[in-house]
C-alpha atoms as a PDB file:
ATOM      1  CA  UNK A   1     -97.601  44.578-123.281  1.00  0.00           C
ATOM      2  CA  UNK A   2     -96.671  43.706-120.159  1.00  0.00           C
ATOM      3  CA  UNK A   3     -92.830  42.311-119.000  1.00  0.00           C
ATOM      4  CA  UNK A   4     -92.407  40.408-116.309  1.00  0.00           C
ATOM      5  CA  UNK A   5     -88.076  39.702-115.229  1.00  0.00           C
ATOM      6  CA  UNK A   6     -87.631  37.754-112.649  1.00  0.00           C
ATOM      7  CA  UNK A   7     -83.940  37.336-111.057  1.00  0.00           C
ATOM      8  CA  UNK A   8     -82.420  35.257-108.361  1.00  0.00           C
ATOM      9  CA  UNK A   9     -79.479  32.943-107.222  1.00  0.00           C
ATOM     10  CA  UNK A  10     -79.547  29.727-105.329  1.00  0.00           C
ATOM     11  CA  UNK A  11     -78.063  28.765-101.663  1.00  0.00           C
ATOM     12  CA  UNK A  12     -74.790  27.060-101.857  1.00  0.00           C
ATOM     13  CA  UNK A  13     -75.146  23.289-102.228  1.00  0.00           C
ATOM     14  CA  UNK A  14     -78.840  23.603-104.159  1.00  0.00           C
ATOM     15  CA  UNK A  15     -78.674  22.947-108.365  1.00  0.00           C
ATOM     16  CA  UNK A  16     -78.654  25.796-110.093  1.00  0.00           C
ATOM     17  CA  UNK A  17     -79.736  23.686-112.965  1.00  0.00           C
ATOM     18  CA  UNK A  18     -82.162  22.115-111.632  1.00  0.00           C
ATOM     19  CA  UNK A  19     -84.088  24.921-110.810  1.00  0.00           C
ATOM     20  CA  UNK A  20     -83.573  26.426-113.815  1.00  0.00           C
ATOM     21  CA  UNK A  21     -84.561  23.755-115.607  1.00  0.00           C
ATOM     22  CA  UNK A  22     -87.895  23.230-113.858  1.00  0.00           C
ATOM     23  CA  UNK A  23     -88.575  26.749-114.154  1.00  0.00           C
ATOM     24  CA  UNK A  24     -88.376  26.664-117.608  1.00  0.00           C
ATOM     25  CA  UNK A  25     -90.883  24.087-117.601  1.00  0.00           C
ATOM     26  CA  UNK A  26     -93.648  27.239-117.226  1.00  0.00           C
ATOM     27  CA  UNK A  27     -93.283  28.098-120.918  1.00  0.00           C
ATOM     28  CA  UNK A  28     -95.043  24.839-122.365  1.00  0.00           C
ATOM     29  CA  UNK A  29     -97.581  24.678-119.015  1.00  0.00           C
ATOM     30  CA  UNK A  30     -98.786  27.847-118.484  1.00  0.00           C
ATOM     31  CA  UNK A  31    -101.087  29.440-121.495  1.00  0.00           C
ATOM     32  CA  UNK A  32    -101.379  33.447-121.984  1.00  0.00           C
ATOM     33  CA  UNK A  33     -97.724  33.994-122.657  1.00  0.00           C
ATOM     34  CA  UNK A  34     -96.378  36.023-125.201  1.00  0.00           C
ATOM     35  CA  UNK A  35     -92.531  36.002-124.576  1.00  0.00           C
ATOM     36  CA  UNK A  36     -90.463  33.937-122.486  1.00  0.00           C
ATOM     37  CA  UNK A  37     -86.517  33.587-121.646  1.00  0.00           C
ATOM     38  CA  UNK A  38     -84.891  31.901-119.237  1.00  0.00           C
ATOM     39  CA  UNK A  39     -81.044  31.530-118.150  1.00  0.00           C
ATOM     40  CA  UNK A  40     -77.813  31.337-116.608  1.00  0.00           C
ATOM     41  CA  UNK A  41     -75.369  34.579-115.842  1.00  0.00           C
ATOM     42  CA  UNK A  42     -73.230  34.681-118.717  1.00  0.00           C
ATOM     43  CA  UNK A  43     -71.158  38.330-118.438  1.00  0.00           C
ATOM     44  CA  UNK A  44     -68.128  39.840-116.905  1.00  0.00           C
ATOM     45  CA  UNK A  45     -68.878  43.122-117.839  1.00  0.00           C
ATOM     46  CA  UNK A  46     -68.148  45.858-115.334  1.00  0.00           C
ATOM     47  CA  UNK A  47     -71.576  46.636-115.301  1.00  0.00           C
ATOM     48  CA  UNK A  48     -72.314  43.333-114.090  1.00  0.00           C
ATOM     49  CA  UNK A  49     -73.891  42.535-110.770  1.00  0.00           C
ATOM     50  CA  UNK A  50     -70.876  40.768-108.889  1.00  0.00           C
ATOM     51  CA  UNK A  51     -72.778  37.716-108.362  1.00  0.00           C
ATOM     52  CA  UNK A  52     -75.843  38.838-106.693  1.00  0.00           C
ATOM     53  CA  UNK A  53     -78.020  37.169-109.303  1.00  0.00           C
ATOM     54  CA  UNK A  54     -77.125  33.968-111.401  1.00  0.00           C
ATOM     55  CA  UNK A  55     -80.554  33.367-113.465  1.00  0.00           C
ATOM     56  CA  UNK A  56     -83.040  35.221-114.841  1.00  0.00           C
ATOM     57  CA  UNK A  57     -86.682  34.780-116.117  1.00  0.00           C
ATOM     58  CA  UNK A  58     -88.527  37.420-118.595  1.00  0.00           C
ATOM     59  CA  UNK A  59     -92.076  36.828-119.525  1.00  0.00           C
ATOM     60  CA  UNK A  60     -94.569  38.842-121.734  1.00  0.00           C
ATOM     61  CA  UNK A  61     -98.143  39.472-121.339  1.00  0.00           C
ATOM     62  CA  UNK A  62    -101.162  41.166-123.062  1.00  0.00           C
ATOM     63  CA  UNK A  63    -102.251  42.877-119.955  1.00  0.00           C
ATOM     64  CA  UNK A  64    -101.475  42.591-116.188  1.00  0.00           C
ATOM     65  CA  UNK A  65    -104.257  40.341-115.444  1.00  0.00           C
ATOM     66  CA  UNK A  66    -102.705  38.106-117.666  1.00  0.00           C
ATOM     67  CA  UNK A  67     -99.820  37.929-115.726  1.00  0.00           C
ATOM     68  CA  UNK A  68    -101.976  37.428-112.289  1.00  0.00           C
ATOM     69  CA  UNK A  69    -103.455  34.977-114.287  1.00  0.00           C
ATOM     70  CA  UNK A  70     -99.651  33.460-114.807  1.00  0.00           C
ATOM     71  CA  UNK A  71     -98.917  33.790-111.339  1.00  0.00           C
ATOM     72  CA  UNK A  72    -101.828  32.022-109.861  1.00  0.00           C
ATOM     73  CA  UNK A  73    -102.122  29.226-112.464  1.00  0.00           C
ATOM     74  CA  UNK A  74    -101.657  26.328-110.740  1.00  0.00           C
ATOM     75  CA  UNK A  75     -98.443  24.755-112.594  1.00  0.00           C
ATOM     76  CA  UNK A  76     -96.969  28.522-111.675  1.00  0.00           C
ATOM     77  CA  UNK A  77     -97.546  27.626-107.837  1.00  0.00           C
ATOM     78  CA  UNK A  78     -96.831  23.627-107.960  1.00  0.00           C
ATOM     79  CA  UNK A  79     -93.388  24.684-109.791  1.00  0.00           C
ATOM     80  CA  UNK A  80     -92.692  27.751-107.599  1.00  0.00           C
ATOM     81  CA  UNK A  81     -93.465  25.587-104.127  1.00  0.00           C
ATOM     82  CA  UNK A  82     -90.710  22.759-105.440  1.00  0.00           C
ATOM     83  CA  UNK A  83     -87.986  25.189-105.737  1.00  0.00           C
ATOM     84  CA  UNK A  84     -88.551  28.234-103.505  1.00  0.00           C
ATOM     85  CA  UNK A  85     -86.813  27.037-101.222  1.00  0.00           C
ATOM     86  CA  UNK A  86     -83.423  26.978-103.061  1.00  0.00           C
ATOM     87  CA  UNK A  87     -83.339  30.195-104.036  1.00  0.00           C
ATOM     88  CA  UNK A  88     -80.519  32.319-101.895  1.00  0.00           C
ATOM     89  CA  UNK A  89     -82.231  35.882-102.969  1.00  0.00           C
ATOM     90  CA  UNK A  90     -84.530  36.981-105.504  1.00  0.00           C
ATOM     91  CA  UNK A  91     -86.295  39.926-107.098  1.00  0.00           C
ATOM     92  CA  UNK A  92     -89.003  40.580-109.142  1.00  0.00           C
ATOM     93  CA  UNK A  93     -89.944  43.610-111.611  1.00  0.00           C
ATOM     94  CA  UNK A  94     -93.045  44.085-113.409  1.00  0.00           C
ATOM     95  CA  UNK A  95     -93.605  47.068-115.998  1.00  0.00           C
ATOM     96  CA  UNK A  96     -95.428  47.709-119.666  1.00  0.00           C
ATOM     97  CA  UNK A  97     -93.801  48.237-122.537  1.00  0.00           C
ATOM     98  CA  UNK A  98     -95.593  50.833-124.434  1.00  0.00           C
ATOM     99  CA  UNK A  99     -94.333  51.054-128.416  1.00  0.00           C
ATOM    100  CA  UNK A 100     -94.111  55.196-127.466  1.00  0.00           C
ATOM    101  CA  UNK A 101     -91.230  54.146-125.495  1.00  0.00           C
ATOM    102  CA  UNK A 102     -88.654  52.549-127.744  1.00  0.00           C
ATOM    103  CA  UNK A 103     -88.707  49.969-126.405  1.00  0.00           C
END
C-alpha cells in the first residue's frame, strides 16, 4: 500500500476552508482510493510545527501507479488548478507501507 500526505497552509487573506473543503471533494471524484483524510491543524503540542502547515491530506493506494493515476485524473488537476494558487507553502511525501513495518 501506498500513502500519499500532503501538507500546506494558505496566504493570508485566502479561505482556509474553502480550500479545504474543495479538496476534500477528491474523495467522492476520484476512483482507486483506498484511504483518505483531510483537515485542519488541531495541536499545541511541543512537537508541533509552529504554524508552518495548517491542513493536511493522506491518501492510500494499491500501488504507485495508482496514485499517478490519482494525480493525473482529471478532477485531481481541475481541483488542484482552482486552489493552487492559495496555498502559502506546501509539501508532499509519498512512501509504502509494508505490513513488515508496523505500520
Amino acid at each position: 500500500m501506498i500513502r500519499h500526505i500532503f501538507l500546506w497552509s494558505v496566504k493570508e487573506g485566502e479561505n482556509g476552508d474553502a480550500v479545504l473543503a474543495r479538496l476534500g471533494e477528491l474523495e467522492h471524484r476520484v476512483p482507486g482510493l483506498r484511504g483518505f483524510t483531510i483537515g485542519e491543524h488541531e495541536g499545541e503540542s511541543p512537537n508541533a510545527s509552529a504554524g508552518t502547515w495548517q491542513y493536511a491530506l493522506t491518501c492510500d493506494f494499491d500501488s504507485f501507479e495508482d496514485l499517478d493515476r490519482y494525480q493525473n485524473h482529471p478532477e485531481h488537476q481541475q481541483i488542484v488548478d482552482e486552489v493552487g494558487g492559495s496555498y502559502l507553502d506546501w509539501v508532499v511525501l509519498d512512501y509504502s507501507i509494508d505490513s513488515g513495518t508496523g505500520a
